[in-house]
N, C-alpha and C. Protein backbone atom coordinates (compact mmCIF):
# COMPACT_ATOMS: atom_id res chain seq x y z
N UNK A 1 168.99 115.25 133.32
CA UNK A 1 167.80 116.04 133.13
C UNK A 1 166.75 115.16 132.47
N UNK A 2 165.51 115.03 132.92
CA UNK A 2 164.66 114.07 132.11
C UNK A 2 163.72 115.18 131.55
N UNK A 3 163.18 113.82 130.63
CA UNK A 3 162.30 115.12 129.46
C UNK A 3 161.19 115.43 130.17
N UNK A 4 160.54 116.66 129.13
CA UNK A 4 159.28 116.95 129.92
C UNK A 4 158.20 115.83 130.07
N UNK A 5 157.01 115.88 130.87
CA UNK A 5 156.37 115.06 131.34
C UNK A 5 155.65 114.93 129.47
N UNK A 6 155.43 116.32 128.65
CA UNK A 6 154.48 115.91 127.43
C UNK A 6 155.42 115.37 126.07
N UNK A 7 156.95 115.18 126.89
CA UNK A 7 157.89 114.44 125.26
C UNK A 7 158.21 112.64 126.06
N UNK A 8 158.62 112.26 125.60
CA UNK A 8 159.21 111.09 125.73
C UNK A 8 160.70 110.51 124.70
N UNK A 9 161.23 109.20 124.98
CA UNK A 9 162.21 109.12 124.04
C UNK A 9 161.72 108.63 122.44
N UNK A 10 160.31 108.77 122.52
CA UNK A 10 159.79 108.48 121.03
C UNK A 10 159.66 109.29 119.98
N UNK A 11 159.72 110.89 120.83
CA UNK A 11 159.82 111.63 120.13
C UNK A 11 160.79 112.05 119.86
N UNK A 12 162.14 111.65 119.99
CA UNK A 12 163.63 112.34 119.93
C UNK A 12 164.39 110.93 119.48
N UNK A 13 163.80 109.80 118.46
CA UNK A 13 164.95 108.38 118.94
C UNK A 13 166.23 108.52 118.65
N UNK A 14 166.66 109.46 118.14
CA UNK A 14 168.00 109.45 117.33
C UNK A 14 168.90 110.62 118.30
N UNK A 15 168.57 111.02 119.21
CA UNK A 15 169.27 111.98 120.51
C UNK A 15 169.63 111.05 121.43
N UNK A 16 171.44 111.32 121.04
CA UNK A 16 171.64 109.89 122.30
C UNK A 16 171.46 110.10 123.71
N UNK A 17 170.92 111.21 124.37
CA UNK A 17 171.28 111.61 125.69
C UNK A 17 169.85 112.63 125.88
N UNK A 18 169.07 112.60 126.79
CA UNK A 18 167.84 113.40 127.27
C UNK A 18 168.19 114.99 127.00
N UNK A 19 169.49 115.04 128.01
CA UNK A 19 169.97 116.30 128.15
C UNK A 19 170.24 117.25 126.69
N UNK A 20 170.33 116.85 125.58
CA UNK A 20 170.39 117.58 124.50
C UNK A 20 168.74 118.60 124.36
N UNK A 21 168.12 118.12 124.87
CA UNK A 21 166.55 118.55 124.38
C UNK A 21 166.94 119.83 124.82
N UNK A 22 166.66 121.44 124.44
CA UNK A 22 166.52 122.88 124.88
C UNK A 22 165.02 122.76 124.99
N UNK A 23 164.89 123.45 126.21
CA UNK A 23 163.43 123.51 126.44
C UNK A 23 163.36 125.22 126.75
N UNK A 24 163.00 125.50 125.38
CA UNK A 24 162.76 126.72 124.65
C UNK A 24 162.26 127.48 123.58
N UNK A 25 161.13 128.11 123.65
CA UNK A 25 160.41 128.08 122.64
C UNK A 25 161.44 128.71 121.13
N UNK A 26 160.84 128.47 120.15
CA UNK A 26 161.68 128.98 118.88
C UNK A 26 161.67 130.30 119.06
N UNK A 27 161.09 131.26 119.55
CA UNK A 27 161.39 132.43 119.55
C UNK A 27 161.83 133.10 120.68
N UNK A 28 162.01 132.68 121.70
CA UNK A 28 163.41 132.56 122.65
C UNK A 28 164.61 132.35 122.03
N UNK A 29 164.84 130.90 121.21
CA UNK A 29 166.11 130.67 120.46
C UNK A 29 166.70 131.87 119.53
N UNK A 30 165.85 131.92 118.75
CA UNK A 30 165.90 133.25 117.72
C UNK A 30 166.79 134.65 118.15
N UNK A 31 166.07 134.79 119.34
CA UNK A 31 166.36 135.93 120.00
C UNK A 31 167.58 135.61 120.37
N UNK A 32 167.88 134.88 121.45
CA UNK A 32 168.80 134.79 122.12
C UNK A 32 170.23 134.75 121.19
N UNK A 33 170.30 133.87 119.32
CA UNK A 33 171.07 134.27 118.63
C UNK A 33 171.34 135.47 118.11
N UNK A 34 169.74 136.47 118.05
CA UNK A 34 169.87 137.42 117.61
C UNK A 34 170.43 138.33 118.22
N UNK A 35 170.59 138.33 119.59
CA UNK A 35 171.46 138.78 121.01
C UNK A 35 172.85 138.74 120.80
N UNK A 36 173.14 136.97 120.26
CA UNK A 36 174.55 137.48 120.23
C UNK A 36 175.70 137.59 119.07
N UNK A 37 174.45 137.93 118.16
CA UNK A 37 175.04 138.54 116.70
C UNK A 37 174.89 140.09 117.00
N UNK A 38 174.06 140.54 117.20
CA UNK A 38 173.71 142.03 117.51
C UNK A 38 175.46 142.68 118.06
N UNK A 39 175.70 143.69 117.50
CA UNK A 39 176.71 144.62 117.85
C UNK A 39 175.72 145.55 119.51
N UNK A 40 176.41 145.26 120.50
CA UNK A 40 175.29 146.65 121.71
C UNK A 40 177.23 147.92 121.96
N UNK A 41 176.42 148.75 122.00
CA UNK A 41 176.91 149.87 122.21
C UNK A 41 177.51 150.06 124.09
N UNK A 42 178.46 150.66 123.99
CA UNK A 42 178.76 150.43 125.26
C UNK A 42 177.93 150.86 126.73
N UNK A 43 176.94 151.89 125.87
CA UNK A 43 175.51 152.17 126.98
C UNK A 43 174.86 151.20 127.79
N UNK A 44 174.41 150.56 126.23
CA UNK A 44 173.57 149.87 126.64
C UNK A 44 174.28 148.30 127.41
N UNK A 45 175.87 147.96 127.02
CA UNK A 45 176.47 146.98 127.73
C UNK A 45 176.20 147.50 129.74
N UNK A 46 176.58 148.61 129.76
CA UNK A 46 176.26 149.40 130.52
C UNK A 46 175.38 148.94 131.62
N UNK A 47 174.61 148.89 131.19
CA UNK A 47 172.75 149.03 131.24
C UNK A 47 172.82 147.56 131.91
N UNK A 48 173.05 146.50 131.15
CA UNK A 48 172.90 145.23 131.25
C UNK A 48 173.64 144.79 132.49
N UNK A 49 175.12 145.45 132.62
CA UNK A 49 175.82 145.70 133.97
C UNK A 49 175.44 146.13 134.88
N UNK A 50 174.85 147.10 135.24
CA UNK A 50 174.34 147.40 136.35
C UNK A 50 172.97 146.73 136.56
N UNK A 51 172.09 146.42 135.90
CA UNK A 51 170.58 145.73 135.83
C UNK A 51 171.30 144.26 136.95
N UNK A 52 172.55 143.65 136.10
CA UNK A 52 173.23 142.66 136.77
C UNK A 52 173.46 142.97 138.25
N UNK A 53 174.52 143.48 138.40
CA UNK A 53 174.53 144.39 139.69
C UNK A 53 173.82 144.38 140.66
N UNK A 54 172.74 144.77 140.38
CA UNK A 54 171.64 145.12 141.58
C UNK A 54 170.74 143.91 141.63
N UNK A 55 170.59 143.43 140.23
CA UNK A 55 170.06 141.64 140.73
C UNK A 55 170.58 140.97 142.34
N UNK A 56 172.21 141.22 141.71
CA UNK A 56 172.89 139.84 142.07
C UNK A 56 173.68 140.45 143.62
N UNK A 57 173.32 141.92 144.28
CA UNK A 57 173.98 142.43 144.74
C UNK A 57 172.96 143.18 146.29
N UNK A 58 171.28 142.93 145.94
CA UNK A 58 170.63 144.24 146.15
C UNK A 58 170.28 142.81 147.35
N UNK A 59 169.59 143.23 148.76
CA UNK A 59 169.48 142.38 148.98
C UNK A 59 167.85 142.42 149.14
N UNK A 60 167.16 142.94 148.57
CA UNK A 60 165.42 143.14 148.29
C UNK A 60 165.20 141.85 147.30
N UNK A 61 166.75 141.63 146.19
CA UNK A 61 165.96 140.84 145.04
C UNK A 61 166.25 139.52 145.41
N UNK A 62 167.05 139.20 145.58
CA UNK A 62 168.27 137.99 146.47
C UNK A 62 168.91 138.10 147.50
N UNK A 63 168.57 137.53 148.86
CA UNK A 63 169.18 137.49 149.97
C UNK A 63 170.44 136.17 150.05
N UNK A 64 170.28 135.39 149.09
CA UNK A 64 171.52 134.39 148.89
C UNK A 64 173.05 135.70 148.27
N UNK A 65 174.18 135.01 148.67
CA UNK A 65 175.26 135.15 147.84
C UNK A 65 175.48 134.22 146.64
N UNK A 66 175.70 135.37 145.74
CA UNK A 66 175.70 134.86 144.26
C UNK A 66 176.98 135.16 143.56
N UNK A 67 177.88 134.33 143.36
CA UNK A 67 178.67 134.10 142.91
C UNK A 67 179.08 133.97 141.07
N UNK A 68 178.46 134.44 139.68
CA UNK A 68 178.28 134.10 139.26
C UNK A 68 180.04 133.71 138.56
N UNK A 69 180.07 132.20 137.37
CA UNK A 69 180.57 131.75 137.25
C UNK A 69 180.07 131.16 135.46
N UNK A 70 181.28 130.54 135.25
CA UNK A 70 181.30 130.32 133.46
C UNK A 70 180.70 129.33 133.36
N UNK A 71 181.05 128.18 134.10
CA UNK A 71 180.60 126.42 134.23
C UNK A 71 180.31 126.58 135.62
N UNK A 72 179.94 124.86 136.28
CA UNK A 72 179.84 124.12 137.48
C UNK A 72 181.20 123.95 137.78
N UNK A 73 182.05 123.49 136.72
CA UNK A 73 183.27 122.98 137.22
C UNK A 73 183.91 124.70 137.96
N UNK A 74 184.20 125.01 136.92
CA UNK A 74 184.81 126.33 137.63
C UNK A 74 184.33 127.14 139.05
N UNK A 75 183.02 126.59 139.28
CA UNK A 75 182.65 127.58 140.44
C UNK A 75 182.68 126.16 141.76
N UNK A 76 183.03 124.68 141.06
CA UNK A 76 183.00 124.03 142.39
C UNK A 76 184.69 124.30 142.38
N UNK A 77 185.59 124.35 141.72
CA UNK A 77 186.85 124.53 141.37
C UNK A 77 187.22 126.03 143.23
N UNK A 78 186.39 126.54 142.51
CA UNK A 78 186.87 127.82 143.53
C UNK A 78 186.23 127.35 144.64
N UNK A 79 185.48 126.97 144.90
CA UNK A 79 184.93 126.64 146.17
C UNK A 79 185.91 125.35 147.15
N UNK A 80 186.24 124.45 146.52
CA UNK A 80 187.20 123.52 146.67
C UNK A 80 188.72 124.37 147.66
N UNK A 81 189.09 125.27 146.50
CA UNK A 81 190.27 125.87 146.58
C UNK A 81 190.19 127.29 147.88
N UNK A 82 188.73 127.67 148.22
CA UNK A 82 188.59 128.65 149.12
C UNK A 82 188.91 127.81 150.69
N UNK A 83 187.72 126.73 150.16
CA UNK A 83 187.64 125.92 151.69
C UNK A 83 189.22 125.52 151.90
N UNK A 84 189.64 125.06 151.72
CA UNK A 84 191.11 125.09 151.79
C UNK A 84 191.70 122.97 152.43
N UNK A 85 190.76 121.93 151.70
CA UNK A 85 190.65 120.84 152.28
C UNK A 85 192.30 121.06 151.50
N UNK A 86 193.03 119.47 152.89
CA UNK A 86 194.13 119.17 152.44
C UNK A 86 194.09 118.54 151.13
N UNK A 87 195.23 117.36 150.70
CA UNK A 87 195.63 117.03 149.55
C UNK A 87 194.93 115.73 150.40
N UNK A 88 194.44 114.90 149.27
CA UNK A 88 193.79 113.74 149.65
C UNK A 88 192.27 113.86 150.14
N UNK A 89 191.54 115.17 150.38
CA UNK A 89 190.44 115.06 151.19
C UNK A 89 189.87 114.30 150.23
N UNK A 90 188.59 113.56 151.27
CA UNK A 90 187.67 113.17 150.10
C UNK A 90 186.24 114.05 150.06
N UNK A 91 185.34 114.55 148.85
CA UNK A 91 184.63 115.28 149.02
C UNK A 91 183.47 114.36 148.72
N UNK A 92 182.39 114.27 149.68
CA UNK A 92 180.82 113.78 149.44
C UNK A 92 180.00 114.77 148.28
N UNK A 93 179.34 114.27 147.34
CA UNK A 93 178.74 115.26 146.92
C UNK A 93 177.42 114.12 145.98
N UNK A 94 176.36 114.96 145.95
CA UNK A 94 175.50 113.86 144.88
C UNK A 94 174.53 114.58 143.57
N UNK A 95 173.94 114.06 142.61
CA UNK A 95 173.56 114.75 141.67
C UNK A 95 174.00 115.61 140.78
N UNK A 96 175.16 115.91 140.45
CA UNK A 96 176.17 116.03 139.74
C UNK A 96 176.29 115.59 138.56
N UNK A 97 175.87 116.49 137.10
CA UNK A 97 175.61 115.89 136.10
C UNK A 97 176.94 115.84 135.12
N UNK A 98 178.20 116.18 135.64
CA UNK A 98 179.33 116.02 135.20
C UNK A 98 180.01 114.56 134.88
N UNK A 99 180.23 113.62 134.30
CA UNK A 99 180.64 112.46 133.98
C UNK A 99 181.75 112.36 134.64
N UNK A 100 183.06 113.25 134.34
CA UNK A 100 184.14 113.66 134.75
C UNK A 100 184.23 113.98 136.54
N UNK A 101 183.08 114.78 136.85
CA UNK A 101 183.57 115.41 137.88
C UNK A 101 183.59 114.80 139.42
N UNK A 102 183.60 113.34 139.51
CA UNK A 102 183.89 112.51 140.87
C UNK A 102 185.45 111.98 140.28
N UNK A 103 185.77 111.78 139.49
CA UNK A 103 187.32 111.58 139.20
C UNK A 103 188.45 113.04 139.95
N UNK A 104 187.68 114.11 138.97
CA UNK A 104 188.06 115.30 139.18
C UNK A 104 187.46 115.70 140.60
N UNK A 105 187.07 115.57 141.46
CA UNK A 105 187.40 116.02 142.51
C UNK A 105 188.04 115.13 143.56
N UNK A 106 187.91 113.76 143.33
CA UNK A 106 189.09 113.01 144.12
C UNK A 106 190.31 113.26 144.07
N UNK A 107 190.64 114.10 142.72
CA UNK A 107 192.44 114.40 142.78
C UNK A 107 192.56 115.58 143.35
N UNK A 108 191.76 116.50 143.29
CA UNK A 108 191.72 117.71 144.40
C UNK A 108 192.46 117.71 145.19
């Protein structure tokens, strides 16, 4: 991930890696902890479930299939294991910000 076009590495020298930067304002952050300290009631979990639902389900909002998933690894994991390549395939793939994950899918 490279930084935004208005930071550079002069402003971060002591971040060993670009990818640490959150590009998010402080009161996004705030919230988003305050989200998941907050106790929600099972209504409103509810609420958030079905809002999900019809996102990821309706086909007015998204005409793609959406799969959602925890990581990259886990959702190329299932995809790997659906397609059904033998033992040994080799898989092409590029841009892949996993360090690990051209090791890990050659043993696939």
């Amino acid at each position: 991930m490279a930084l935004p076009a208005h930071l550079n590495k002069r402003h971060f020298p002591t971040l060993p890696h670009e990818s640490v930067i959150i590009d998010a304002s402080y009161s996004r952050l705030c919230y988003a902890a305050r989200q998941c300290l907050v106790c929600h009631s099972n209504k409103s979990i509810a609420g958030y479930v079905s809002t999900l639902q019809h996102l990821w389900t309706s086909n007015t909002s998204n005409s793609n299939h959406v799969l959602p998933c925890l990581c990259v690894r886990t959702a190329l994991d299932l995809f790997l294991q659906v397609k059904g390549y033998p033992a040994g395939s080799e898989v092409i793939m590029s841009a892949v910000n996993i360090q690990v994950s051209p090791a890990y899918i050659v043993t696939v």
